[in-house]
C-alpha atoms as a PDB file:
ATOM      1  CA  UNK A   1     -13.938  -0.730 -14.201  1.00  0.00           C
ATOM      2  CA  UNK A   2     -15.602  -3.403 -12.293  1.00  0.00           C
ATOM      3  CA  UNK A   3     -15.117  -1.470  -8.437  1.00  0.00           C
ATOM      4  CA  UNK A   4     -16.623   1.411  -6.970  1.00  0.00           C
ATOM      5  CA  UNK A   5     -16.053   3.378  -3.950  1.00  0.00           C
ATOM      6  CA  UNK A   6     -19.079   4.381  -2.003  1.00  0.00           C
ATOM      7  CA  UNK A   7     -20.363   5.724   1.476  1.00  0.00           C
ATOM      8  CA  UNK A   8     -23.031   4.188   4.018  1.00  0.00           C
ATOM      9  CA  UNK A   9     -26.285   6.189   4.370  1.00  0.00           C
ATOM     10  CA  UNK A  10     -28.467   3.998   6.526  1.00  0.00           C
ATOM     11  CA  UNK A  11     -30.325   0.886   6.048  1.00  0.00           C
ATOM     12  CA  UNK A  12     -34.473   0.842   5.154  1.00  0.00           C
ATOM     13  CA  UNK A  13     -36.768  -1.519   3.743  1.00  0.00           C
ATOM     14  CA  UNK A  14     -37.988  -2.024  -0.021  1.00  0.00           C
ATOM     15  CA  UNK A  15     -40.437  -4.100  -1.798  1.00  0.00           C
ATOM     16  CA  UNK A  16     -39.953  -6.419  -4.842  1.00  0.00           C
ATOM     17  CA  UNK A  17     -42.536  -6.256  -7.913  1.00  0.00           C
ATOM     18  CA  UNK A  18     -43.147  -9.678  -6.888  1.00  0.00           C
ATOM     19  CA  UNK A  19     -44.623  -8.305  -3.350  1.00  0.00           C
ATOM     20  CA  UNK A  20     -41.078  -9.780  -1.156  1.00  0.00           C
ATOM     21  CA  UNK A  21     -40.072  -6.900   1.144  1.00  0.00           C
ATOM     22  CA  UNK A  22     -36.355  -7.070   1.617  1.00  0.00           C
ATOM     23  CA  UNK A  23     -33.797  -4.871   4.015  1.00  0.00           C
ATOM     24  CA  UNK A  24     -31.796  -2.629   1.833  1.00  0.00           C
ATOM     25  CA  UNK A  25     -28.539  -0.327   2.549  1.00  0.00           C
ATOM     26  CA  UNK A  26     -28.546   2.933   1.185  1.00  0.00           C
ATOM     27  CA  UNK A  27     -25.300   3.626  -0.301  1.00  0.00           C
ATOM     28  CA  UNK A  28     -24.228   7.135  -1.567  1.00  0.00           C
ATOM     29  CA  UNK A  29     -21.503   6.637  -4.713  1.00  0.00           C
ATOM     30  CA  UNK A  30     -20.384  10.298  -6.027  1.00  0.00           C
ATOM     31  CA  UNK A  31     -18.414  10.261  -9.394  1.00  0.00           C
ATOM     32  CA  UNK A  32     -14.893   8.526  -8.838  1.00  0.00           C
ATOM     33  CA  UNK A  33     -12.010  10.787  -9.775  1.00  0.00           C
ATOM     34  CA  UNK A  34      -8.955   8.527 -11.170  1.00  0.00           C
ATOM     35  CA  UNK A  35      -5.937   9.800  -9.575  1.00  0.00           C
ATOM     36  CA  UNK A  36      -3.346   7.786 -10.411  1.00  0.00           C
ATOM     37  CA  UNK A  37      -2.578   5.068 -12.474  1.00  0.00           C
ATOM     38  CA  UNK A  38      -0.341   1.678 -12.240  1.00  0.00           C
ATOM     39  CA  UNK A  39       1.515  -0.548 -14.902  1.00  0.00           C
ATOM     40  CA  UNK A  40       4.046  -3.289 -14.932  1.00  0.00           C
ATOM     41  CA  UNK A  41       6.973  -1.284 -16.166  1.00  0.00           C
ATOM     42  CA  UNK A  42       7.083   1.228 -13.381  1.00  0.00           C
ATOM     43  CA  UNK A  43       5.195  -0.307 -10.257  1.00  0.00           C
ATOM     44  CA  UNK A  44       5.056  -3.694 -11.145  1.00  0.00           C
ATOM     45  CA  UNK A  45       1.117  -4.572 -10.990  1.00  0.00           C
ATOM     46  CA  UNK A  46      -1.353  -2.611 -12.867  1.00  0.00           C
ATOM     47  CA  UNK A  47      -3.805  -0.594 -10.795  1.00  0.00           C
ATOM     48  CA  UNK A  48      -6.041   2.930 -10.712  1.00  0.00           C
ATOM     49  CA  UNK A  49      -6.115   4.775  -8.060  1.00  0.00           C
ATOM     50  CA  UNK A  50      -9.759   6.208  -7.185  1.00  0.00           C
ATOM     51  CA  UNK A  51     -11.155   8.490  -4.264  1.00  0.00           C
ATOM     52  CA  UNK A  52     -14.308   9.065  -2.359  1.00  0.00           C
ATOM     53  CA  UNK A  53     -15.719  12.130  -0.528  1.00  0.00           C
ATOM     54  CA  UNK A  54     -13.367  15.582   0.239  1.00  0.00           C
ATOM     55  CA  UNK A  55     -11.237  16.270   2.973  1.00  0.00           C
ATOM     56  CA  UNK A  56     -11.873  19.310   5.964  1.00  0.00           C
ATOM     57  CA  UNK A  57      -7.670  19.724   6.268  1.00  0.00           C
ATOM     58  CA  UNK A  58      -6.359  17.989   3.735  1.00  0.00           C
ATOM     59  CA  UNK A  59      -2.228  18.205   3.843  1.00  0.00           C
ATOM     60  CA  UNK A  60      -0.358  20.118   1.205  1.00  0.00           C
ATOM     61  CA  UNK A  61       1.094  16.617  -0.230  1.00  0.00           C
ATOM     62  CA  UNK A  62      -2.406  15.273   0.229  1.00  0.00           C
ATOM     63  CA  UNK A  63      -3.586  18.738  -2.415  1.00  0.00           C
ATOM     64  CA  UNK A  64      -0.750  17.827  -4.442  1.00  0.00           C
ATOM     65  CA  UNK A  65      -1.271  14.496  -5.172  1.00  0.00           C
ATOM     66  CA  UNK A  66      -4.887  15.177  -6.113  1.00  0.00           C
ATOM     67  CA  UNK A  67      -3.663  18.159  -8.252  1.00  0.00           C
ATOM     68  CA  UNK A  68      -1.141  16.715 -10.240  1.00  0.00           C
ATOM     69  CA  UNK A  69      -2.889  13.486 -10.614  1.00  0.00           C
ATOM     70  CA  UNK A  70      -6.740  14.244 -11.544  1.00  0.00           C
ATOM     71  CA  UNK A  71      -6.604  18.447 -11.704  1.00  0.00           C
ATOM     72  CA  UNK A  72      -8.561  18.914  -8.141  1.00  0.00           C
ATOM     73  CA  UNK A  73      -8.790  21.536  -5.854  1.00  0.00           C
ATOM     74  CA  UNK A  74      -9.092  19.317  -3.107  1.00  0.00           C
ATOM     75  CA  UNK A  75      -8.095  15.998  -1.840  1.00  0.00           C
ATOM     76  CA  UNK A  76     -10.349  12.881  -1.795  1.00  0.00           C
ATOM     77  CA  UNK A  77     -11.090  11.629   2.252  1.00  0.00           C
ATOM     78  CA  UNK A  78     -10.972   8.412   1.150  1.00  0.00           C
ATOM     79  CA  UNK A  79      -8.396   6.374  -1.511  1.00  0.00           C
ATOM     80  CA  UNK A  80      -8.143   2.741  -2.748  1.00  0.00           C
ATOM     81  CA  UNK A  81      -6.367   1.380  -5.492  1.00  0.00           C
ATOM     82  CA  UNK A  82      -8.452  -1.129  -7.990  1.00  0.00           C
ATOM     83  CA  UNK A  83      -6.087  -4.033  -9.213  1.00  0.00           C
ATOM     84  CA  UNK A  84      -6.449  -5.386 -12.492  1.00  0.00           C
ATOM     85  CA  UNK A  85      -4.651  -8.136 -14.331  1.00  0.00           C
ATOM     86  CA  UNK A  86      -0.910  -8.017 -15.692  1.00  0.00           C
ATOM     87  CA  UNK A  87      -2.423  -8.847 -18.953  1.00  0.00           C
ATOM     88  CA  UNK A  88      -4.713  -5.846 -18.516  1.00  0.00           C
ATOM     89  CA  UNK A  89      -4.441  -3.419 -21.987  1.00  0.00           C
ATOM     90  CA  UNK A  90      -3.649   0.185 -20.938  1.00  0.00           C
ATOM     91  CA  UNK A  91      -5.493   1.944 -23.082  1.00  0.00           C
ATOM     92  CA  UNK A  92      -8.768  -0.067 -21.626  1.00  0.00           C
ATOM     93  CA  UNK A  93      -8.156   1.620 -18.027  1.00  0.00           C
ATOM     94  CA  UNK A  94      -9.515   5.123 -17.307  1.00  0.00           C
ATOM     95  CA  UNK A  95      -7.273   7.834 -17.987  1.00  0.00           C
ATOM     96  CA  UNK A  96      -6.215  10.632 -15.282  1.00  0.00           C
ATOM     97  CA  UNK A  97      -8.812  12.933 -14.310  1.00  0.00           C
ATOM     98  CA  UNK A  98     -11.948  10.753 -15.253  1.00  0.00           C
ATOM     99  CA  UNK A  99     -14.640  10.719 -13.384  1.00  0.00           C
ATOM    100  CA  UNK A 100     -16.238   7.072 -12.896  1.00  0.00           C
ATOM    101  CA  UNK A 101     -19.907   7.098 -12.581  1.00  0.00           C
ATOM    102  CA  UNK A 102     -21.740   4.687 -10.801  1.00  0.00           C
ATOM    103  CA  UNK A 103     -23.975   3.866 -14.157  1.00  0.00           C
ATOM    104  CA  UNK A 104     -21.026   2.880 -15.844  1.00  0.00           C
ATOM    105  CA  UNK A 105     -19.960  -0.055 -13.172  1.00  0.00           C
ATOM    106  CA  UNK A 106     -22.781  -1.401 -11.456  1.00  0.00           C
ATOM    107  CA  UNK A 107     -26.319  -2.202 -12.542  1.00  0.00           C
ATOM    108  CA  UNK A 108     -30.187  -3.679 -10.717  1.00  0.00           C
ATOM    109  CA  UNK A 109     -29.003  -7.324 -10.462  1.00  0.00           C
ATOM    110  CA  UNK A 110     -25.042  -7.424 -10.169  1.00  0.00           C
ATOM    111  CA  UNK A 111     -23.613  -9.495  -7.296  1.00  0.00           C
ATOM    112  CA  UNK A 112     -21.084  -7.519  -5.238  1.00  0.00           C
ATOM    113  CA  UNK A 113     -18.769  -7.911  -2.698  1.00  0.00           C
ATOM    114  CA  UNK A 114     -18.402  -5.088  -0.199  1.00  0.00           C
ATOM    115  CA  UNK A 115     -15.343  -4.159   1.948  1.00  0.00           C
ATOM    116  CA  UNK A 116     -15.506  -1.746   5.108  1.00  0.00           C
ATOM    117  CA  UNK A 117     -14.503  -1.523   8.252  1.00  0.00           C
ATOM    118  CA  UNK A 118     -16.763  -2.990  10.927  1.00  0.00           C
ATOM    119  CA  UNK A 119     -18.090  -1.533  14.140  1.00  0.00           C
ATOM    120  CA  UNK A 120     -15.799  -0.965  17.053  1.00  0.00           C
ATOM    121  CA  UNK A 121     -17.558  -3.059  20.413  1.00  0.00           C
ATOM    122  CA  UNK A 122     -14.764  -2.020  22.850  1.00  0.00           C
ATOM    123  CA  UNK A 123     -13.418  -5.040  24.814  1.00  0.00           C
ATOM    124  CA  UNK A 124     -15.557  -8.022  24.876  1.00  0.00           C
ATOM    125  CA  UNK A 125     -15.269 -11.362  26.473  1.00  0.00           C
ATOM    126  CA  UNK A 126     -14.624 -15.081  24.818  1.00  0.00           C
ATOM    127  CA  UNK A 127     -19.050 -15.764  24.739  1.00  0.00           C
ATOM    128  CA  UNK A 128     -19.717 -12.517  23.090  1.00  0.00           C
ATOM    129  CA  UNK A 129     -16.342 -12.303  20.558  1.00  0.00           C
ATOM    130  CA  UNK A 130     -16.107 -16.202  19.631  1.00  0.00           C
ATOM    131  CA  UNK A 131     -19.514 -17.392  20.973  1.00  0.00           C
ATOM    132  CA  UNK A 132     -18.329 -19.775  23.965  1.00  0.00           C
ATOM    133  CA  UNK A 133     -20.883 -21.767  25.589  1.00  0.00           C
ATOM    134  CA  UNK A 134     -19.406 -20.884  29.273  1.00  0.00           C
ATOM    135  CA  UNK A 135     -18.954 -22.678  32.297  1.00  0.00           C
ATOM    136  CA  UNK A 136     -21.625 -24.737  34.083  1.00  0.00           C
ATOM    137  CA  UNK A 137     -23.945 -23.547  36.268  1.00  0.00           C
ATOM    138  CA  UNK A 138     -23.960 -25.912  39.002  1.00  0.00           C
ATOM    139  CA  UNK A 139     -21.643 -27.548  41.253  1.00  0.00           C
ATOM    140  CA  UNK A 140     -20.925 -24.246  42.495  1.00  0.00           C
ATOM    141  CA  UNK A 141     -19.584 -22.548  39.534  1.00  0.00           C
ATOM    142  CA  UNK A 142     -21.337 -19.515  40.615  1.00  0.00           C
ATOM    143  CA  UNK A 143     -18.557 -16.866  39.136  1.00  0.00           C
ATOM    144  CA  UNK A 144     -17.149 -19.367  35.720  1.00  0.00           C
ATOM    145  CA  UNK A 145     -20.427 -19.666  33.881  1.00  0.00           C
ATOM    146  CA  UNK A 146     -18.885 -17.226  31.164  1.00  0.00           C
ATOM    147  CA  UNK A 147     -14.690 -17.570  31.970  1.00  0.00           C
ATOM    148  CA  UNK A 148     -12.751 -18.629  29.287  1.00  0.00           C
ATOM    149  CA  UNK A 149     -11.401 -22.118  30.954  1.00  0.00           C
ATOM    150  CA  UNK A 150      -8.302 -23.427  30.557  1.00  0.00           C
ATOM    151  CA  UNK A 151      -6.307 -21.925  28.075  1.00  0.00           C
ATOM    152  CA  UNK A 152      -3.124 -24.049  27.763  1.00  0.00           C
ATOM    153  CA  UNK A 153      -1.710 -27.853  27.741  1.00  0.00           C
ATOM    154  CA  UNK A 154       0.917 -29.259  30.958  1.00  0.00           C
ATOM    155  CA  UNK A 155       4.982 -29.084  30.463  1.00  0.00           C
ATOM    156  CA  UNK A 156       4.486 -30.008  26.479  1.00  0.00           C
ATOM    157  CA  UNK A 157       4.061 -27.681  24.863  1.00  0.00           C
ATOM    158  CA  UNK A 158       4.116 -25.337  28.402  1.00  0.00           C
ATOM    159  CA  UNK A 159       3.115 -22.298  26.443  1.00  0.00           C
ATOM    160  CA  UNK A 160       0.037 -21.001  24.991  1.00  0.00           C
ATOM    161  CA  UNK A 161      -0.517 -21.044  21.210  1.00  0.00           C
ATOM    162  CA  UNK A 162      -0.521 -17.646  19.231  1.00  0.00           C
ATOM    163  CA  UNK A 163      -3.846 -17.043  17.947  1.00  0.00           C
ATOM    164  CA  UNK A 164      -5.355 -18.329  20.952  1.00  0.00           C
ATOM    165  CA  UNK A 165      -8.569 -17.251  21.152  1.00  0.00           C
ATOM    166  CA  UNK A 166      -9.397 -14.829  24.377  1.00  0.00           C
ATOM    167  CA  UNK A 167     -11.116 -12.097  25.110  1.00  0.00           C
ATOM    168  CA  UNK A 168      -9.882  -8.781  23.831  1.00  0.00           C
ATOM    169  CA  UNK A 169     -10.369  -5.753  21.353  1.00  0.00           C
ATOM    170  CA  UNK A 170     -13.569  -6.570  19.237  1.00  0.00           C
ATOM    171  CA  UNK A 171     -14.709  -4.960  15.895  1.00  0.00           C
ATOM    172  CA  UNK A 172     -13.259  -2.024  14.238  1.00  0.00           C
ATOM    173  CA  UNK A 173     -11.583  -4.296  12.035  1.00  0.00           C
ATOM    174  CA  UNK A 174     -11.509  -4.920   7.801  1.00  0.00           C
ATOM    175  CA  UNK A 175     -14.476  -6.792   6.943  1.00  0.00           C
ATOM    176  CA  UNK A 176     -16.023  -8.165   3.556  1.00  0.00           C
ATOM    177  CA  UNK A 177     -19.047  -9.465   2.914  1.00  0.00           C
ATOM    178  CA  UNK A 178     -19.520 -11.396   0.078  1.00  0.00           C
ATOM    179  CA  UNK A 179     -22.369 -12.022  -3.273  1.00  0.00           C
ATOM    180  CA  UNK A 180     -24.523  -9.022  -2.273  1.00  0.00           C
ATOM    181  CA  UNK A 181     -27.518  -8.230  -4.902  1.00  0.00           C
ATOM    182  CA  UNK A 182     -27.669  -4.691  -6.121  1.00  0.00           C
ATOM    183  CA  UNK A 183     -31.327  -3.536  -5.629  1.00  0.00           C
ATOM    184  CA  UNK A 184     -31.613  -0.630  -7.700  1.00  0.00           C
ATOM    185  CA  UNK A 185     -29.265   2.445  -9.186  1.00  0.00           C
ATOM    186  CA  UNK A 186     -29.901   5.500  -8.994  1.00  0.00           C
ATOM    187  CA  UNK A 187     -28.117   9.111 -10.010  1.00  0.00           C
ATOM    188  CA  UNK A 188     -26.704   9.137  -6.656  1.00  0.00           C
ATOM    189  CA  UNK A 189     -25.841   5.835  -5.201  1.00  0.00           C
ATOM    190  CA  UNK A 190     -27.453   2.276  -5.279  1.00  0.00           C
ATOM    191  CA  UNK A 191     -29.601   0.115  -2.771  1.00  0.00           C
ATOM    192  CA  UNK A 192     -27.917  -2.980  -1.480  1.00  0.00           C
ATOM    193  CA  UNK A 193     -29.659  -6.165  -0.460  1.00  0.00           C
ATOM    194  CA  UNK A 194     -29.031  -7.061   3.189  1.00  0.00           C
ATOM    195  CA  UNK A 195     -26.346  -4.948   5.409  1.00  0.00           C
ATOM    196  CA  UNK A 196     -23.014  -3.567   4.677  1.00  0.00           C
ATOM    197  CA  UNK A 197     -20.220  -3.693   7.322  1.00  0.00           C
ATOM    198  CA  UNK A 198     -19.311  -0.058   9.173  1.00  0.00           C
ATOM    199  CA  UNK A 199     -21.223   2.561  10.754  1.00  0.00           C
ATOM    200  CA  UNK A 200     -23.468   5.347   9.219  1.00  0.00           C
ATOM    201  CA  UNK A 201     -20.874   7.166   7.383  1.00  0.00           C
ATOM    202  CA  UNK A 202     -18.382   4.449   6.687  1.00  0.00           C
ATOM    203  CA  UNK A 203     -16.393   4.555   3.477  1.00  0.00           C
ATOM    204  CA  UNK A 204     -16.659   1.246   2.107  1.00  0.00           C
ATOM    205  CA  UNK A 205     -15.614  -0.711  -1.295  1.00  0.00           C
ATOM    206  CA  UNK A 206     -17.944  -2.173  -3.992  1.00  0.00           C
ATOM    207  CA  UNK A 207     -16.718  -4.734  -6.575  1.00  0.00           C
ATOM    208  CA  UNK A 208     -18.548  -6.021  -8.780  1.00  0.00           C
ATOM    209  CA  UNK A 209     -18.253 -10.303  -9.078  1.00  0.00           C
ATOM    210  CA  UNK A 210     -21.009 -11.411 -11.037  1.00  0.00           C
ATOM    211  CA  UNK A 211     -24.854 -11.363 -12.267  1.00  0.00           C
ATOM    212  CA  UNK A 212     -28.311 -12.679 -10.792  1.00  0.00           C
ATOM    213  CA  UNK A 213     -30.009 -14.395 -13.022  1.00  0.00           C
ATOM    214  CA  UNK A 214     -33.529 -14.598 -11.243  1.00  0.00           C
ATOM    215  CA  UNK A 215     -33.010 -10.972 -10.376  1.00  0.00           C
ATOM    216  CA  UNK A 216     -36.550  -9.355  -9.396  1.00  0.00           C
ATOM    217  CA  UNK A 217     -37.003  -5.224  -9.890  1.00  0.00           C
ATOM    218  CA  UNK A 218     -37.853  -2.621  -7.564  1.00  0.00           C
ATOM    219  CA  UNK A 219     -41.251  -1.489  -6.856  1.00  0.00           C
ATOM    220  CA  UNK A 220     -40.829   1.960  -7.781  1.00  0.00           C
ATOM    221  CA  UNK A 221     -43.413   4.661  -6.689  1.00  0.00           C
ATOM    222  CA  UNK A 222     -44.724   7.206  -8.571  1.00  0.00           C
ATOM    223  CA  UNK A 223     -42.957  10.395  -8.944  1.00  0.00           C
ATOM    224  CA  UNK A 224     -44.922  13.551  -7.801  1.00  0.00           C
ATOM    225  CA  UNK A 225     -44.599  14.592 -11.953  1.00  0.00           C
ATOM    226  CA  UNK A 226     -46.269  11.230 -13.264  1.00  0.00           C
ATOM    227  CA  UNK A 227     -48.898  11.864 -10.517  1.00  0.00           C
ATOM    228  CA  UNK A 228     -49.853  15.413 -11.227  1.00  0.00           C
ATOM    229  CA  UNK A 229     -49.840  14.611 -15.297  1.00  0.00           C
ATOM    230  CA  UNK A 230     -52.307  11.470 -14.508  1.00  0.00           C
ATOM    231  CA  UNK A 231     -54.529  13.990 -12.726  1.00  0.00           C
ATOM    232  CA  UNK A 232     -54.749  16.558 -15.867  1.00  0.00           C
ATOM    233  CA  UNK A 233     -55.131  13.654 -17.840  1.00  0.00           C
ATOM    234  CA  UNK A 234     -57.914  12.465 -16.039  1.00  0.00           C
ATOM    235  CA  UNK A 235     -59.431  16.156 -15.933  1.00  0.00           C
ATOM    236  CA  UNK A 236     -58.896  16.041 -20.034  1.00  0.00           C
ATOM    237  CA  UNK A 237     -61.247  13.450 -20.822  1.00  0.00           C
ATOM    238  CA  UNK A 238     -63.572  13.838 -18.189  1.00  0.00           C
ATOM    239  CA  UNK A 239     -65.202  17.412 -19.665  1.00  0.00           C
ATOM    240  CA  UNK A 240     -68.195  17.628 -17.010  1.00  0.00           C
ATOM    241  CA  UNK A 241     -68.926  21.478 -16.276  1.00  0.00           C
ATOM    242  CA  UNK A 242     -68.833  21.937 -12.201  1.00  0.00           C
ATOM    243  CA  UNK A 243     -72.481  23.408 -12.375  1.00  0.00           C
ATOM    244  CA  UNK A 244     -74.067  19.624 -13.767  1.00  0.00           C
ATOM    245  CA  UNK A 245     -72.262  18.043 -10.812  1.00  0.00           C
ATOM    246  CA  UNK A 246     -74.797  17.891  -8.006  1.00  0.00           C
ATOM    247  CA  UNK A 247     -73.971  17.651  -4.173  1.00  0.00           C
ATOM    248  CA  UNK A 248     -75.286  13.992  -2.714  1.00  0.00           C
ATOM    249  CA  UNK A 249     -79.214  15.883  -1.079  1.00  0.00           C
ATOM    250  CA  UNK A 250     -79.735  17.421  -4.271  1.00  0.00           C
ATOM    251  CA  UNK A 251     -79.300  14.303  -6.010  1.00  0.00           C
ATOM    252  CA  UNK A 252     -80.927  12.081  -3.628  1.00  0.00           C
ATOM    253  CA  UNK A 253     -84.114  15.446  -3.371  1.00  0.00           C
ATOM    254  CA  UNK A 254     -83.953  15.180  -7.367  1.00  0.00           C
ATOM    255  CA  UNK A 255     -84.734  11.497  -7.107  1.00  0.00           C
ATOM    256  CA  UNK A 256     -87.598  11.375  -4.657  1.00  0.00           C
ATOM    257  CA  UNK A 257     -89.525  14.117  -6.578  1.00  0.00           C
ATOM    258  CA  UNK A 258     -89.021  11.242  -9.700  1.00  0.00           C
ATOM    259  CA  UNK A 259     -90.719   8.988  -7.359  1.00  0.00           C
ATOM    260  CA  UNK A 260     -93.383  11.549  -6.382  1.00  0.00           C
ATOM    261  CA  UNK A 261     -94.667  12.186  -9.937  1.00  0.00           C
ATOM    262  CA  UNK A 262     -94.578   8.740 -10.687  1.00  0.00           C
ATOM    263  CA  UNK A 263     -96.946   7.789  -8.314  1.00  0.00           C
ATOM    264  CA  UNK A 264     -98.937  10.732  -8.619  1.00  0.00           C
ATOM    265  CA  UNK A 265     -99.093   9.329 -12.410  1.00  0.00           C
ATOM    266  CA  UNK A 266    -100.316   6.354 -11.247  1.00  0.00           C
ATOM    267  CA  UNK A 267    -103.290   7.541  -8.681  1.00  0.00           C
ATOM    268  CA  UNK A 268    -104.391   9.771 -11.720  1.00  0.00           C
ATOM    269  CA  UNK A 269    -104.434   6.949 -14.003  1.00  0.00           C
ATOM    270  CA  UNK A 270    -106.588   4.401 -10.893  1.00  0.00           C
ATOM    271  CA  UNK A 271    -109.144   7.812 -10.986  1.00  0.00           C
ATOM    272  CA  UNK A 272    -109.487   7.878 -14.464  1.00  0.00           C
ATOM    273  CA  UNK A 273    -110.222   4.423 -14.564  1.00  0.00           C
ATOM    274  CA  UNK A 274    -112.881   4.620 -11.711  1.00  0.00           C
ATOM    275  CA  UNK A 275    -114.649   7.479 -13.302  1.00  0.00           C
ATOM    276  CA  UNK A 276    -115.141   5.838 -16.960  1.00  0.00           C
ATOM    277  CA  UNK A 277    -118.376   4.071 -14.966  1.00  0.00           C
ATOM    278  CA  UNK A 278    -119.803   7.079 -13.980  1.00  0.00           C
ATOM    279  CA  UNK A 279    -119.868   8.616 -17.760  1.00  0.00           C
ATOM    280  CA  UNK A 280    -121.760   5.501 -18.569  1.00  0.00           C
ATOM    281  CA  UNK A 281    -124.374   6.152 -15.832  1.00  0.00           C
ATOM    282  CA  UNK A 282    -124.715   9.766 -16.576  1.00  0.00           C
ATOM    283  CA  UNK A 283    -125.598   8.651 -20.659  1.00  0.00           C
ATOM    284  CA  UNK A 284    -127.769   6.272 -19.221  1.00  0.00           C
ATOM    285  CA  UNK A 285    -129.791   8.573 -17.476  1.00  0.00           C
ATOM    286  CA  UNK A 286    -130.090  10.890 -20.031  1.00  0.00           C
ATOM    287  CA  UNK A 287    -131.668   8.116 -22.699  1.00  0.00           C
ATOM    288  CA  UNK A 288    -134.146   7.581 -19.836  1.00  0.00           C
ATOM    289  CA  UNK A 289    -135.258  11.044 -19.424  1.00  0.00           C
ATOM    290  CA  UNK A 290    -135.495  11.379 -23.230  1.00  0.00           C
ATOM    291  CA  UNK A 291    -137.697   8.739 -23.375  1.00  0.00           C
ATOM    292  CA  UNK A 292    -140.089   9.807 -20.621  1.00  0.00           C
ATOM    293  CA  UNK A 293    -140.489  13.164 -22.332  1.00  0.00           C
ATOM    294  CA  UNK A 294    -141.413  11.595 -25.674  1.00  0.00           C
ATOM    295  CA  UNK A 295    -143.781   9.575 -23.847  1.00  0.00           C
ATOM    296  CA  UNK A 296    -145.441  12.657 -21.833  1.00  0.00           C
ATOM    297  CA  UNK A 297    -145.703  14.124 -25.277  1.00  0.00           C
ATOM    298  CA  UNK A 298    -147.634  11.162 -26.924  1.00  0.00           C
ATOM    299  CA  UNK A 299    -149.991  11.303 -24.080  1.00  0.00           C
ATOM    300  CA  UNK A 300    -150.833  15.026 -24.267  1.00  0.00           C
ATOM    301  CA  UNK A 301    -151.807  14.731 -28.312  1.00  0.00           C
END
C-alpha cells in the first residue's frame, strides 16, 4: 500500500533537531479496514477499497457492505478506493478484512500528496476568488474599483466564453496539495509539514510519492517515564544522607566560625611571639640577683 486515509486534527508548531521550527498538521490515521477489492477480470482496473472513521446512522446497505466485505459491525464514514497498476500481482494487495496501519505505509521523511476538500467561503467576488487588480480609483470610478469589467468581445464571438472567470461559489471544492514532508509517525496518526486542505475534522487522502533525502528528525521531548527514571538515577549515585546536607546559614555560620578560630590562631601565635622577650628579661634578672647575693656574702666573711 502506498495511500492512507486520515482525518485533520489541527495545525501546531514543531521544532527540527537542527533548531528550524516548522508549522505542522496534526493528522489522526486509525487502522484502514480493506473492504473491497478490484481486478481486471471483473471491474476492469485493480483497486482496494479502504475506510476511515464510523458512521452515527449508517444505512442497512451501508452495514452490509462493510459486513460482507471486511466482517464489521459498522460502516466506515468515509471510503476511497486506492488504484494500483493493471500489472499489479494479486496476491501483493491486502486481503479482505485487513487492517492497514499507518507504520506499514508512511514513514519520518516520505513526500506525500494530500487530497481533501477545501473550505467553503460562501460567494466571493472576481479580487478575492481570482485575485483581480480592480478598477481605478480616479476619474470618478468611485463604485468599479473592485467590478469585474467587461466580460465579453462585440458581434464576434457575441457570447461569453464558458469558463469565464466571475464571481461566484468559492471553496468547498476537491483540492490536492502536492510533495508534503512527513514530520514524524506516531501510533495514532503523523505530523505533516505545512497545511492540509479542509477544515478541523476533514477526511482527507494521503499518498505516498516519494522520499526526502535531506530529511531532518523531530525534536522529541522527554516522556514523563524517561524523566522520572533520570531522577532515581540521579538519587542512585548520589548516596548523601539528608542529615549531612546543611541549609545555606548553617553553612555560611559553619564557615565564619572557620574564620574565627583562624584568626584567633593567629593573635595567639603574635602573643606568643611578644612574650618570648619577657622570659629573657625575667632570666636576666634572676642572674643579677644571684650575683648580688654572692657578693653580700663575700663581704660579710
Amino acid at each position: 500500500m502506498f495511500a492512507i486515509l486520515g482525518k485533520k486534527q489541527g495545525q501546531t508548531q514543531k521544532f527540527l533537531t537542527d533548531g528550524t521550527r516548522v508549522p505542522v498538521t496534526i493528522v489522526e490515521v486509525k487502522d484502514n479496514p480493506v473492504l473491497q477489492i478490484k481486478t481486471m477480470d471483473k471491474n476492469g482496473y485493480v483497486a482496494v477499497q479502504i475506510g476511515q472513521g464510523q458512521k452515527k446512522h449508517a444505512t442497512k446497505p451501508q452495514k452490509g457492505h462493510s459486513k460482507k466485505g471486511a466482517n464489521l459491525d459498522y460502516a466506515p464514514n468515509f471510503l476511497r478506493e486506492v488504484r494500483f497498476p493493471k500489472d499489479a500481482i494479486i496476491e501483493e494487495l491486502p486481503k479482505l478484512g485487513d487492517m492497514v496501519a499507518v507504520s506499514a505505509v508512511l514513514e519520518a521523511g516520505d513526500l506525500v500528496d494530500v487530497t481533501g476538500k477545501s473550505k467553503g467561503k460562501g460567494f466571493a467576488g472576481v479580487v478575492k476568488r481570482h485575485h483581480f487588480k480592480g478598477g481605478p480609483r480616479t476619474h470618478g470610478q468611485s463604485d468599479r474599483e473592485r467590478a469585474p469589467g467587461s466580460i465579453g468581445q462585440t458581434t464576434t464571438p457575441g457570447r461569453v466564453y464558458k469558463g469565464k472567470r466571475m464571481a461566484g461559489k468559492m471553496g468547498n471544492e476537491t483540492v490536492t496539495l502536492k510533495n508534503l514532508e512527513i514530520i514524524d509517525v506516531t501510533t495514532d496518526g503523523v505530523l505533516i509539514k505545512g497545511l492540509v486542505p479542509g477544515i478541523v475534522g476533514t477526511y482527507i487522502v494521503i499518498k505516498k510519492v516519494g522520499k526526502n533525502k535531506k530529511h531532518v528528525a523531530i525534536l522529541k521531548e522527554a516522556s514523563n517515564e524517561s524523566k522520572e527514571t533520570n531522577a532515581s538515577k540521579v538519587e542512585e549515585t548520589v548516596d548523601i544522607p539528608m542529615q549531612e546536607i546543611k541549609p545555606e546559614a548553617k553553612v555560611q555560620s559553619d564557615i565564619k566560625e572557620e574564620v574565627k578560630t583562624e584568626v584567633q590562631v593567629q593573635s595567639d601565635a603574635k602573643e606568643e611571639i611578644k612574650s618570648e622577650p619577657k622570659q629573657k628579661e625575667v632570666k636576666n634578672e634572676t642572674k643579677e640577683d644571684s650575683k648580688k647575693e654572692e657578693v653580700e656574702i663575700k663581704i660579710k666573711e
